[in-house]
N, C-alpha and C. Protein backbone atom coordinates (compact mmCIF):
# COMPACT_ATOMS: atom_id res chain seq x y z
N UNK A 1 -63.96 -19.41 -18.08
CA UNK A 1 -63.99 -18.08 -18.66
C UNK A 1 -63.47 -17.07 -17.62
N UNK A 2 -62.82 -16.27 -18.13
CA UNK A 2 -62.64 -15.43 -16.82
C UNK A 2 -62.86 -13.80 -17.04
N UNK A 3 -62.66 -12.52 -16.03
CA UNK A 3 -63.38 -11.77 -15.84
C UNK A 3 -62.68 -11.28 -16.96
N UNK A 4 -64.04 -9.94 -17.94
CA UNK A 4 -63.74 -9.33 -18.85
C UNK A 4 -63.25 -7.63 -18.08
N UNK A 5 -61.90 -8.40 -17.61
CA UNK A 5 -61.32 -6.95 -16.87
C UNK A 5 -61.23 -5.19 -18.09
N UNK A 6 -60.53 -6.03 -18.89
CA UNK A 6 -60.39 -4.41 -19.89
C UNK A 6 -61.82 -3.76 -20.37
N UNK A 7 -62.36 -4.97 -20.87
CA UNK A 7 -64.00 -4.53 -21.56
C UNK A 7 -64.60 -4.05 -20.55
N UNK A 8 -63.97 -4.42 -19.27
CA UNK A 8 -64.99 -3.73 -17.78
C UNK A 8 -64.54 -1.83 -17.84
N UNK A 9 -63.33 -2.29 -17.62
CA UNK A 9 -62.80 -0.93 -17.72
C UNK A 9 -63.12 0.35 -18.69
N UNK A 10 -63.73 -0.19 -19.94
CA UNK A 10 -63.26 0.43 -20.99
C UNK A 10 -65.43 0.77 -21.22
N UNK A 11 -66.21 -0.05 -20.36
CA UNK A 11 -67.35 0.32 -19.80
C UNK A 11 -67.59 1.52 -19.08
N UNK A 12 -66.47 1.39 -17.78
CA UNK A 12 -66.60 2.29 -16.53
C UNK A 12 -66.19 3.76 -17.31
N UNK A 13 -64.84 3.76 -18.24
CA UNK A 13 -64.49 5.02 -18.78
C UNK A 13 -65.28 5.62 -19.64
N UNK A 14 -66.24 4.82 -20.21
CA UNK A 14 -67.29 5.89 -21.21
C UNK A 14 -68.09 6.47 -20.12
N UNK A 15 -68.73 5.76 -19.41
CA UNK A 15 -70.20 5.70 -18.50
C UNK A 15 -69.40 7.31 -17.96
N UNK A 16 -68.14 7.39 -17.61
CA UNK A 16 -67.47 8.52 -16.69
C UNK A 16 -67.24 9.39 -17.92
N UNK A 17 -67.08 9.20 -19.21
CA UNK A 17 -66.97 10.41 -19.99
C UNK A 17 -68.52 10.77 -20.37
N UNK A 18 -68.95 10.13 -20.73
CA UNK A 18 -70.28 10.01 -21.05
C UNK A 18 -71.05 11.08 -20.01
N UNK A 19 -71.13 10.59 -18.66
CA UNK A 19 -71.70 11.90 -18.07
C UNK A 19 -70.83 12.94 -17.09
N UNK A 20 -69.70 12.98 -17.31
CA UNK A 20 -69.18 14.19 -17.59
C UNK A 20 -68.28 14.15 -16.11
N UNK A 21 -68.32 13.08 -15.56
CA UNK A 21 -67.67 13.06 -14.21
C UNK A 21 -66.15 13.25 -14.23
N UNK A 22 -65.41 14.33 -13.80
CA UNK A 22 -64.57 14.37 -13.30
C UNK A 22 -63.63 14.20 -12.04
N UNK A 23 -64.17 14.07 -10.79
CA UNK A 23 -63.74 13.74 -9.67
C UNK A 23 -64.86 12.71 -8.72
N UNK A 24 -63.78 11.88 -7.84
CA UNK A 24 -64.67 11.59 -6.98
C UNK A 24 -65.07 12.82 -6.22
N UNK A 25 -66.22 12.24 -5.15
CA UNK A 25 -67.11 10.87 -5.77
C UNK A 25 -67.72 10.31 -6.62
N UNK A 26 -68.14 9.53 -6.89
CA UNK A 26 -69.28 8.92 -7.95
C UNK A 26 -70.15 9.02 -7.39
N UNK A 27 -71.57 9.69 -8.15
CA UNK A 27 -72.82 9.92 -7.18
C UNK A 27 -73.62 8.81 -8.06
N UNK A 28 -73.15 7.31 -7.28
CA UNK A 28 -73.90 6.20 -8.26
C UNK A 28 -75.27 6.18 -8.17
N UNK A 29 -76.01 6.61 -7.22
CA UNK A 29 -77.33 6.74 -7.35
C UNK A 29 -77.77 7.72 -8.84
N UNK A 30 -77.24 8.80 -8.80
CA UNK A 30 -77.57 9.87 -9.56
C UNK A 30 -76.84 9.31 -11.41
N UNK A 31 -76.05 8.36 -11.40
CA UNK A 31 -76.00 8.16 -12.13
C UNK A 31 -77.00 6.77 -12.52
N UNK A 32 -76.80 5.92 -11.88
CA UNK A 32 -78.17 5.31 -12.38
C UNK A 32 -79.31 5.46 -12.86
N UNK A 33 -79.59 6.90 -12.15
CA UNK A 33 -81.06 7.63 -12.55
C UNK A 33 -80.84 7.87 -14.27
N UNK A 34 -79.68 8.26 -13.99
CA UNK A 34 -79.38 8.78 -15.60
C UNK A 34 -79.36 8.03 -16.81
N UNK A 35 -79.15 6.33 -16.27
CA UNK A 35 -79.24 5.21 -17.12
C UNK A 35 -80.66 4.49 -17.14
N UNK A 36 -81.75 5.51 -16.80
CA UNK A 36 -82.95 4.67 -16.14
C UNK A 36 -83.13 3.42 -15.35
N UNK A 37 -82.41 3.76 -14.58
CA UNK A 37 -82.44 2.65 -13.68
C UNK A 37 -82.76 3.44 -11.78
N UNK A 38 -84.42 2.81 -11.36
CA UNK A 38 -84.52 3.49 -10.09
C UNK A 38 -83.76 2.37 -9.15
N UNK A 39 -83.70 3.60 -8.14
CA UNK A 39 -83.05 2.84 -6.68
C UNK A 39 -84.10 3.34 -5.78
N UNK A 40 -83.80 2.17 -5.06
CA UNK A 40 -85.11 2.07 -3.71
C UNK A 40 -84.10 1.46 -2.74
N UNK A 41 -84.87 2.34 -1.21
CA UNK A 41 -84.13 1.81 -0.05
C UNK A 41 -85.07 1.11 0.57
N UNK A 42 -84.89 -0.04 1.56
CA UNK A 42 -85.53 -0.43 1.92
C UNK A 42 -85.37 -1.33 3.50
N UNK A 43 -85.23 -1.36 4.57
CA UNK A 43 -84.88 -2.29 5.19
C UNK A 43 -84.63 -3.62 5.26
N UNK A 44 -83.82 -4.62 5.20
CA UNK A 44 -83.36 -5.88 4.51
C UNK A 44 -83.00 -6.38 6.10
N UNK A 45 -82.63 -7.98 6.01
CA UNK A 45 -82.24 -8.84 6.70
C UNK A 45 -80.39 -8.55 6.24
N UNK A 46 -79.61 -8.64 6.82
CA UNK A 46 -78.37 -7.88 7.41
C UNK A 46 -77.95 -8.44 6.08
N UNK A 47 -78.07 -10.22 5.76
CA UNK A 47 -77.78 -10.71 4.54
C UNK A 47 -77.58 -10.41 2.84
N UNK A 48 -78.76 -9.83 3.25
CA UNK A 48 -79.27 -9.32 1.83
C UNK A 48 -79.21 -7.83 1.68
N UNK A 49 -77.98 -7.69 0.35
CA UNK A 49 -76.95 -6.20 0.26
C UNK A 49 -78.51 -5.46 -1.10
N UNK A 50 -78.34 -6.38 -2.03
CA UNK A 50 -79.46 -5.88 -2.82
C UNK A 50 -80.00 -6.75 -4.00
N UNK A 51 -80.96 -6.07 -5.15
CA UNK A 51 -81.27 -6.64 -6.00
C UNK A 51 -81.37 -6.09 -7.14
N UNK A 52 -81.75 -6.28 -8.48
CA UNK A 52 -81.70 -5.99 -9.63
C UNK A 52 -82.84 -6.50 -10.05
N UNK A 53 -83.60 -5.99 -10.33
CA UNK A 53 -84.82 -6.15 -11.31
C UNK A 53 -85.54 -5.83 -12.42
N UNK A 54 -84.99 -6.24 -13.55
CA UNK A 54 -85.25 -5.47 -14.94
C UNK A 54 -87.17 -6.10 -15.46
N UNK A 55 -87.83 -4.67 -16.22
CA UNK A 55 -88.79 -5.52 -16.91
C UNK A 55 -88.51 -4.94 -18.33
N UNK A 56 -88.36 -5.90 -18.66
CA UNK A 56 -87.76 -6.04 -19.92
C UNK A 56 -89.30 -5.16 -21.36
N UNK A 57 -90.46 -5.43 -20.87
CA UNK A 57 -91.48 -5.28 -21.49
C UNK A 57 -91.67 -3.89 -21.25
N UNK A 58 -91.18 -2.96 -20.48
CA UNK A 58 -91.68 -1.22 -20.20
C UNK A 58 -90.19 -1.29 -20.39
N UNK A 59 -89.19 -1.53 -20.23
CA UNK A 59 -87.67 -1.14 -20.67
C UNK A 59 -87.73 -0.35 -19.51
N UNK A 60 -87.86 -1.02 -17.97
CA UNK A 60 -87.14 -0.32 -16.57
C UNK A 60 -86.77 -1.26 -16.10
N UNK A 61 -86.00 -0.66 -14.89
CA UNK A 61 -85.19 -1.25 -13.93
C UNK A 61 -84.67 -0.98 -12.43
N UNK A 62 -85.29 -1.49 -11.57
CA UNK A 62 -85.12 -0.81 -9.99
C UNK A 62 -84.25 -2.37 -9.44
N UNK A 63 -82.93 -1.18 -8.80
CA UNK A 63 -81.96 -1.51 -7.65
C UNK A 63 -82.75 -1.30 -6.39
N UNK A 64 -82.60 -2.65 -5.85
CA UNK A 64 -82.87 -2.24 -4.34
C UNK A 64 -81.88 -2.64 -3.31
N UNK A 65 -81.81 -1.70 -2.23
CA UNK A 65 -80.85 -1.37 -1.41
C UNK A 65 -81.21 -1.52 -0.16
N UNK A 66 -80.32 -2.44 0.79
CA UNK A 66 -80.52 -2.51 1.79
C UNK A 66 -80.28 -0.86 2.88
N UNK A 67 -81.12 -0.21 3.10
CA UNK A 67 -81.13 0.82 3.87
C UNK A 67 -80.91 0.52 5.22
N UNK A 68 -80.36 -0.59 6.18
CA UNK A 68 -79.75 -0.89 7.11
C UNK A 68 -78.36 -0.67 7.22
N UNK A 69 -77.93 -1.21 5.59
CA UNK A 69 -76.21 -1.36 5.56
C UNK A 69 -75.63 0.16 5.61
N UNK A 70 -74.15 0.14 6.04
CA UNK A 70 -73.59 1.58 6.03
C UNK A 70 -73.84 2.22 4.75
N UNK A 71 -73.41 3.24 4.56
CA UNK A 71 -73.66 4.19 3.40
C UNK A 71 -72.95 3.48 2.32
N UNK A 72 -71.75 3.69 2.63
CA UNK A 72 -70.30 3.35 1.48
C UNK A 72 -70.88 2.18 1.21
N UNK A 73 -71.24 0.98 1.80
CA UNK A 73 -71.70 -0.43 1.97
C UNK A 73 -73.24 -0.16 0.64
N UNK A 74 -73.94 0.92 1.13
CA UNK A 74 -75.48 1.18 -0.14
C UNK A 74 -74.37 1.05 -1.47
N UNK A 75 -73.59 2.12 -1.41
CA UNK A 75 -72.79 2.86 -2.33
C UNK A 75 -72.34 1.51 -3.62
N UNK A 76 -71.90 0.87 -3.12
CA UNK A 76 -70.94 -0.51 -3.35
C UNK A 76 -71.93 -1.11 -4.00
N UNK A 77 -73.76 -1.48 -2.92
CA UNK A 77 -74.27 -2.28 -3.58
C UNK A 77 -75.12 -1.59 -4.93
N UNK A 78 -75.12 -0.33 -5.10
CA UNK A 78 -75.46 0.13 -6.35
C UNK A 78 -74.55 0.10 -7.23
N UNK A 79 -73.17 0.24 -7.23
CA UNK A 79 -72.32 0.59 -8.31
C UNK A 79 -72.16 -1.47 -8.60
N UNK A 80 -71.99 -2.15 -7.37
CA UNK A 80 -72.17 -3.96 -8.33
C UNK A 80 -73.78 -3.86 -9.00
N UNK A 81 -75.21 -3.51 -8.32
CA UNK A 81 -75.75 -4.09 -9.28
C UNK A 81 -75.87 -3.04 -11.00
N UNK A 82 -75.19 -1.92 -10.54
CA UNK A 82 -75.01 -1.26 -11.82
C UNK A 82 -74.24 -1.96 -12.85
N UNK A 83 -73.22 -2.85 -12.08
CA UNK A 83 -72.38 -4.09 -13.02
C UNK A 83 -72.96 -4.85 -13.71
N UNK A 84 -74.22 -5.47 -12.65
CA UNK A 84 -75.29 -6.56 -13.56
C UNK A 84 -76.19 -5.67 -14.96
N UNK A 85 -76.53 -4.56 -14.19
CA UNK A 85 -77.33 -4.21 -15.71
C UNK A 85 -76.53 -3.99 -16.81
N UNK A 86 -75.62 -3.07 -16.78
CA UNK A 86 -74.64 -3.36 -17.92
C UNK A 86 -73.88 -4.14 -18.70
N UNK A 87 -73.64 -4.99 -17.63
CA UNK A 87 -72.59 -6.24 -17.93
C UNK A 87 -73.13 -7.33 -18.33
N UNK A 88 -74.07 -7.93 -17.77
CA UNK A 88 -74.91 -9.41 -18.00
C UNK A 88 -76.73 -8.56 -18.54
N UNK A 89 -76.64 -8.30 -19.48
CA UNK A 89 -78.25 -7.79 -19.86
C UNK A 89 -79.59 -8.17 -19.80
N UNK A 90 -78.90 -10.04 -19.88
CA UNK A 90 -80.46 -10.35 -20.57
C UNK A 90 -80.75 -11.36 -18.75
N UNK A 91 -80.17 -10.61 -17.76
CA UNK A 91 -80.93 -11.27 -16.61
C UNK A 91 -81.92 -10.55 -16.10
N UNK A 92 -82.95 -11.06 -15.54
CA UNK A 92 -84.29 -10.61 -15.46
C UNK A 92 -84.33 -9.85 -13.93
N UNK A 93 -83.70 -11.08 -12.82
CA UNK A 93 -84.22 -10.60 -11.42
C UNK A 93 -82.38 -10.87 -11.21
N UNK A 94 -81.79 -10.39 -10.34
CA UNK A 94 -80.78 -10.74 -9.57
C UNK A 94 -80.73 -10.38 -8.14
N UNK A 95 -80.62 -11.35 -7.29
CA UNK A 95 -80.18 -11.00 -5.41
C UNK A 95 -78.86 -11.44 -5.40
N UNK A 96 -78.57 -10.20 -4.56
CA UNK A 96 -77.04 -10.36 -3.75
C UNK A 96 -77.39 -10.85 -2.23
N UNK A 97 -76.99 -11.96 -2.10
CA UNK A 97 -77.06 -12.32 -0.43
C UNK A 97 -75.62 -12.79 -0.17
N UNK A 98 -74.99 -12.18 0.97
CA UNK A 98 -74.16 -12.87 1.67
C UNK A 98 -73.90 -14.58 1.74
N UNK A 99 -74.88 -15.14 2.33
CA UNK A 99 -74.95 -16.34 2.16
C UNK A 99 -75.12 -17.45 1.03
N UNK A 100 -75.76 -16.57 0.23
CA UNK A 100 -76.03 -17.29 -1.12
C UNK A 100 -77.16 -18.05 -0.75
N UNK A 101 -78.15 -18.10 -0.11
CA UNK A 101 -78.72 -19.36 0.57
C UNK A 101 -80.15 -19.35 -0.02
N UNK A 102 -80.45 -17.86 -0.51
CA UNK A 102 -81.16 -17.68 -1.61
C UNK A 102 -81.49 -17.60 -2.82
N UNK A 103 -81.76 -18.20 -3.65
CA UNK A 103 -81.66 -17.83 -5.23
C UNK A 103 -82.76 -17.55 -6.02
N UNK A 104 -82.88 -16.80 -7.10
CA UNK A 104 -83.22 -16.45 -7.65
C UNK A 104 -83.68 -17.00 -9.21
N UNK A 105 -82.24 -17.12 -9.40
CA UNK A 105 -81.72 -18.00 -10.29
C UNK A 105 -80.99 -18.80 -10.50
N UNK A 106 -80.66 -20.50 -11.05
CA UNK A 106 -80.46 -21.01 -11.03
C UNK A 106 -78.48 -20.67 -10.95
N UNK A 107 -77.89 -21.99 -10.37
CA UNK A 107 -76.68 -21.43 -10.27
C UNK A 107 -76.06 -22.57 -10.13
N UNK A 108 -74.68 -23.27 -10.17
CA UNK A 108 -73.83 -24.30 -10.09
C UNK A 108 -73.61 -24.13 -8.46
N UNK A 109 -72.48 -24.93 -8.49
CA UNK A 109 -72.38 -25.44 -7.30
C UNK A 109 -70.91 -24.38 -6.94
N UNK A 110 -70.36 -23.37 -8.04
CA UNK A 110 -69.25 -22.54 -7.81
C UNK A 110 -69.78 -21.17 -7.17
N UNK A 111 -71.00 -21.02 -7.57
CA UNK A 111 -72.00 -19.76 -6.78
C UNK A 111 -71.55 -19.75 -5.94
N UNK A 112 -71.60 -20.37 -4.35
CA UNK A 112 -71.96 -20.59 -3.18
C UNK A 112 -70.13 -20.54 -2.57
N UNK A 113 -69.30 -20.49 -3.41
CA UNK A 113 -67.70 -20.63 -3.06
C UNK A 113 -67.34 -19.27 -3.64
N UNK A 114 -67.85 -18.09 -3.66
CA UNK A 114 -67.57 -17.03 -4.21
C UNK A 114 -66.53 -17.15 -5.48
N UNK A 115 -66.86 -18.24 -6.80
CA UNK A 115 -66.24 -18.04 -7.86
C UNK A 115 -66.75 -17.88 -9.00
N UNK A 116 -68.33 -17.42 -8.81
CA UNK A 116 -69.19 -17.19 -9.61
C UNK A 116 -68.90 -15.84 -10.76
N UNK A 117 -68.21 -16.39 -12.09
CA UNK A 117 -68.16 -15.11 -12.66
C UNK A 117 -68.69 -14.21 -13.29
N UNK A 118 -70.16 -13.80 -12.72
CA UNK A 118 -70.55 -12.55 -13.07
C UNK A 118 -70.90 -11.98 -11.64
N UNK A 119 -70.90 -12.54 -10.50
CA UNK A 119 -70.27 -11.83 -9.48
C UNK A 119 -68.78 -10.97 -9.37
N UNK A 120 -67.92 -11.77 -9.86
CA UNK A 120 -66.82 -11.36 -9.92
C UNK A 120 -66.41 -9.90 -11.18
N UNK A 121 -67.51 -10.11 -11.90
CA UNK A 121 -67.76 -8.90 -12.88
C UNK A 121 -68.12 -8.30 -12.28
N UNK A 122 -69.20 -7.92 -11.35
CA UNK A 122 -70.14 -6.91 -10.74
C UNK A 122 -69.22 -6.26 -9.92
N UNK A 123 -68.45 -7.14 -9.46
CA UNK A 123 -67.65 -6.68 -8.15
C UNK A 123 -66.32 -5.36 -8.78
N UNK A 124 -66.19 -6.37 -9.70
CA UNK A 124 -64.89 -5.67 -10.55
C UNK A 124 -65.52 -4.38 -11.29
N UNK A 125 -66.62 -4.39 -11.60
CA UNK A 125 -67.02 -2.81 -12.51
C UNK A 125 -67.60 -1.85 -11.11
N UNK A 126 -67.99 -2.09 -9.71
CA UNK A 126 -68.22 -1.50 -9.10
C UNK A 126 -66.73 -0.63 -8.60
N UNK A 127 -65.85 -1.72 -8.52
CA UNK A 127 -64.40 -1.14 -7.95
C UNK A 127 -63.46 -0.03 -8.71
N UNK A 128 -64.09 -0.74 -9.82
CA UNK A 128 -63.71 0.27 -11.47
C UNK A 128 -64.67 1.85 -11.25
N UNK A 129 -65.66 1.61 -10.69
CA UNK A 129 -66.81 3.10 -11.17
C UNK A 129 -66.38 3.63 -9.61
N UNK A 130 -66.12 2.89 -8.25
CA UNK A 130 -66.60 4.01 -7.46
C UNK A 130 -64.74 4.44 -6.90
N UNK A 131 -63.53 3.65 -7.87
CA UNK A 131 -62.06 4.23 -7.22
C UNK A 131 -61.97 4.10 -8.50
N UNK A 132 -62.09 4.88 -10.04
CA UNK A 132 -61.70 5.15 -10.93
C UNK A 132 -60.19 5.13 -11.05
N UNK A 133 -59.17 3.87 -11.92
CA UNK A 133 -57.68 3.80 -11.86
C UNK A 133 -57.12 5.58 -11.91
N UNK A 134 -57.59 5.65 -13.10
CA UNK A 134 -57.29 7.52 -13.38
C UNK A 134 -57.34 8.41 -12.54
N UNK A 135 -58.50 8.18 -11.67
CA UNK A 135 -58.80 9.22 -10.51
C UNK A 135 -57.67 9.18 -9.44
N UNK A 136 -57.62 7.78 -9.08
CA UNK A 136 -56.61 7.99 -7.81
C UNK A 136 -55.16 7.63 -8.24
N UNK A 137 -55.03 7.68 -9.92
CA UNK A 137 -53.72 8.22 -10.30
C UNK A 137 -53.43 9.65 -9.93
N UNK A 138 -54.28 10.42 -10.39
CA UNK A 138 -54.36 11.96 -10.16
C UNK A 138 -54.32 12.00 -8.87
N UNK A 139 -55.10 11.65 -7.97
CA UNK A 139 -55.24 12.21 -6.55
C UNK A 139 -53.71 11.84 -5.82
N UNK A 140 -53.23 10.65 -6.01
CA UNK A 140 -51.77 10.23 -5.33
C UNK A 140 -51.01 11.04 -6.01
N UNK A 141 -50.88 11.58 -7.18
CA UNK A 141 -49.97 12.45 -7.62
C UNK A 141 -49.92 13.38 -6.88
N UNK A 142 -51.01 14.14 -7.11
CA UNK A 142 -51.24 15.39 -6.06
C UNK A 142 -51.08 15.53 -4.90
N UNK A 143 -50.95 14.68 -4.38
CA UNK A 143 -50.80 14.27 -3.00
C UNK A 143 -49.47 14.51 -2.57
N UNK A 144 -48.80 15.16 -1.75
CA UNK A 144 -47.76 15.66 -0.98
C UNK A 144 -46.73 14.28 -1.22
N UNK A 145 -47.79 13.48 0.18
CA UNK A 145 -47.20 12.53 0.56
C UNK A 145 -48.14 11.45 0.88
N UNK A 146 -48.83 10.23 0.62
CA UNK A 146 -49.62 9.30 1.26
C UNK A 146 -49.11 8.16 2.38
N UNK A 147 -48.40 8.37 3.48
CA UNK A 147 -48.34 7.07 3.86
C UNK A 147 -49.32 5.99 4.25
N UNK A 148 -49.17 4.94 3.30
CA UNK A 148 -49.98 4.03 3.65
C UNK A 148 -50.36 3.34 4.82
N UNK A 149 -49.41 3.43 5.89
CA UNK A 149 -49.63 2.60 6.93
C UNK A 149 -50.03 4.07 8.06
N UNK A 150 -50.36 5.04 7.64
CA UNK A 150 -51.04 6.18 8.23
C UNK A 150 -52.48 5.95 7.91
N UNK A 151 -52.97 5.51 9.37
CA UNK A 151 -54.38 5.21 9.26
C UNK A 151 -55.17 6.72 8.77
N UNK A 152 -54.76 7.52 9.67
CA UNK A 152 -55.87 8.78 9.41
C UNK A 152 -55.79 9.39 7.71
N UNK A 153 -54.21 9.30 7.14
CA UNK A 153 -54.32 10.00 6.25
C UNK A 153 -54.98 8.71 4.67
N UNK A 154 -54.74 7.12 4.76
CA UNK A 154 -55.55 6.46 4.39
C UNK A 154 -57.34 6.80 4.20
N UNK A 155 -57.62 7.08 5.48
CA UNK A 155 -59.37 7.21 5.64
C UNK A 155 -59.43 8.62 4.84
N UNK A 156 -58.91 9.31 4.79
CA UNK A 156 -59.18 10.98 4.35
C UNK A 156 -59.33 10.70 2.84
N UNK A 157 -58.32 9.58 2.24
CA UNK A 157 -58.38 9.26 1.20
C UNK A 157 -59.78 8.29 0.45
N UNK A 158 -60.13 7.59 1.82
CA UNK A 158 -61.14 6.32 1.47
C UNK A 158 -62.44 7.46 1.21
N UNK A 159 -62.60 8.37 2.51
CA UNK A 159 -63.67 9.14 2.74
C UNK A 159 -64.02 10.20 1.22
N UNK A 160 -63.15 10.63 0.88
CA UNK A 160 -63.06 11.16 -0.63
C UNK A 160 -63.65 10.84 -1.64
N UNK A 161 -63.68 9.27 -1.88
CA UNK A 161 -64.47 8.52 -2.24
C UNK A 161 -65.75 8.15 -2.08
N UNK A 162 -65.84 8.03 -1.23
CA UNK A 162 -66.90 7.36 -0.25
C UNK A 162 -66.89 5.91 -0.38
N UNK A 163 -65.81 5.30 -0.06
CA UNK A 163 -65.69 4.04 0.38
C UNK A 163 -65.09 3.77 1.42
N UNK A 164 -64.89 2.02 1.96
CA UNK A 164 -64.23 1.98 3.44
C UNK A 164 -62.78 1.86 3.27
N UNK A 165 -61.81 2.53 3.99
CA UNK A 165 -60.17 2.15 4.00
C UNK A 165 -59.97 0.34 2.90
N UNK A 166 -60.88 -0.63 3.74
CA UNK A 166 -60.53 -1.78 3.61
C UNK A 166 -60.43 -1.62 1.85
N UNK A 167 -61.81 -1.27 1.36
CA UNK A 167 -62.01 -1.40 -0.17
C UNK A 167 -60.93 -0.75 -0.78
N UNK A 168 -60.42 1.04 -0.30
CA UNK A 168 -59.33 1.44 -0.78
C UNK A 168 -57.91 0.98 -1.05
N UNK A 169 -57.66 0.04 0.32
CA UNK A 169 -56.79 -0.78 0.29
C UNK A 169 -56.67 -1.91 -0.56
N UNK A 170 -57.36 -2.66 -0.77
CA UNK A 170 -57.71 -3.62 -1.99
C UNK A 170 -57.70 -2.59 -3.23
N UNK A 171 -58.61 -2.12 -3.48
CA UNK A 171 -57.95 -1.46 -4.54
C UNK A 171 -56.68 -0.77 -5.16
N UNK A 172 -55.81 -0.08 -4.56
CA UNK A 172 -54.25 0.51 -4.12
C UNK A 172 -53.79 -0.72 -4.28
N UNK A 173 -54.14 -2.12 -4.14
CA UNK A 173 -52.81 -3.17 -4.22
C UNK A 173 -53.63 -3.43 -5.33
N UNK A 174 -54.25 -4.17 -6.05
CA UNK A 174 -54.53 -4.41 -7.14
C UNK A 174 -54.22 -3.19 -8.37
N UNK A 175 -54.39 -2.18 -7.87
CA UNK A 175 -53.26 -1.29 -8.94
C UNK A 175 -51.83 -1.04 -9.16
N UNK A 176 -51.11 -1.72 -7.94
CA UNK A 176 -49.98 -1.91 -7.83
C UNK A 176 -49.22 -0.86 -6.73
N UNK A 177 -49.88 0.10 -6.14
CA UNK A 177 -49.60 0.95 -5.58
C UNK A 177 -49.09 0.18 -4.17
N UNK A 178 -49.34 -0.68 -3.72
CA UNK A 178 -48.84 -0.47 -2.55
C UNK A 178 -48.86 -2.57 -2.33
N UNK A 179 -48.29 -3.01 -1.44
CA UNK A 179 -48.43 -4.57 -1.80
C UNK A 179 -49.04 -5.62 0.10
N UNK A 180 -50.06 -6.03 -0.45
CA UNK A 180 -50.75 -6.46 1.21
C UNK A 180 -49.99 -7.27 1.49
């Protein structure tokens, strides 16, 4: 099966009309709140980015966030597990670990090789909500001039966002803008 890229997309663009966002950033915390869903920070083992925990019986749901990791790095892990609640519904608990070495829930043997596809969903609706295609259509338009291989004027762009160069860069080539 593979990732439901458009249906992802076509998620991220209501959620952004829906509450009224016009520019970066995405204040994914503040929008979560808005989907009832709390976030909690918390100190974590370097591994472990975050979790998802729905109770299905009071109809809530708390993200938790490693409060060690960089900001943009929190940022990321709220807008993926914002992927899981939307995207995959009827899961109960979800952990994101680096290693995979933990589980939660049961998983094949493709988990652990990063080809797990509702990771690959989470990942893809976070990249979708926090570098909106539309948004940084507009912003490169507007833009004078971007050279890409201009580190400083890259980061001015990442920082806008609030993500890292690296993620901007992955994103910019997967839109076609620029080729790694």
């Amino acid at each position: 099966m593979a990732v439901r890229r458009k249906y992802i997309c076509k998620v991220v663009e209501r959620l952004i009309k829906d509450q009224c966002i016009q520019a970066a950033p995405i204040f994914v915390e503040e929008l979560a709140r808005a989907l009832g869903v709390e976030v909690q920070y918390q100190p974590a083992d370097d591994k472990l980015s975050g979790f998802l925990i729905r109770d299905f019986k009071n109809h809530c749901a708390v993200i938790g966030v490693n409060s060690s990791h960089h900001k943009n790095r929190q940022r990321f892990t709220i807008a993926h597990e914002l992927g899981h609640f939307l995207l995959h519904e009827g899961e109960k608990v979800h952990v994101d670990r680096i290693d995979y070495s933990f589980q939660v829930k049961l998983r094949n043997e493709d988990s652990s090789k990063g080809i797990n596809l509702e990771e690959k969903e989470a990942n893809y609706f976070a990249a979708e909500l926090l570098m909106p295609a539309s948004f940084l259509k507009k912003d490169l338009t507007n833009m004078e001039m971007l050279d890409l291989l201009d580190e400083e004027g890259l980061k001015k762009l990442a920082d806008s966002y609030r993500v890292s160069t690296q993620a901007l860069t992955f994103r910019l080539a997967y839109l076609g803008y620029i080729q790694l």
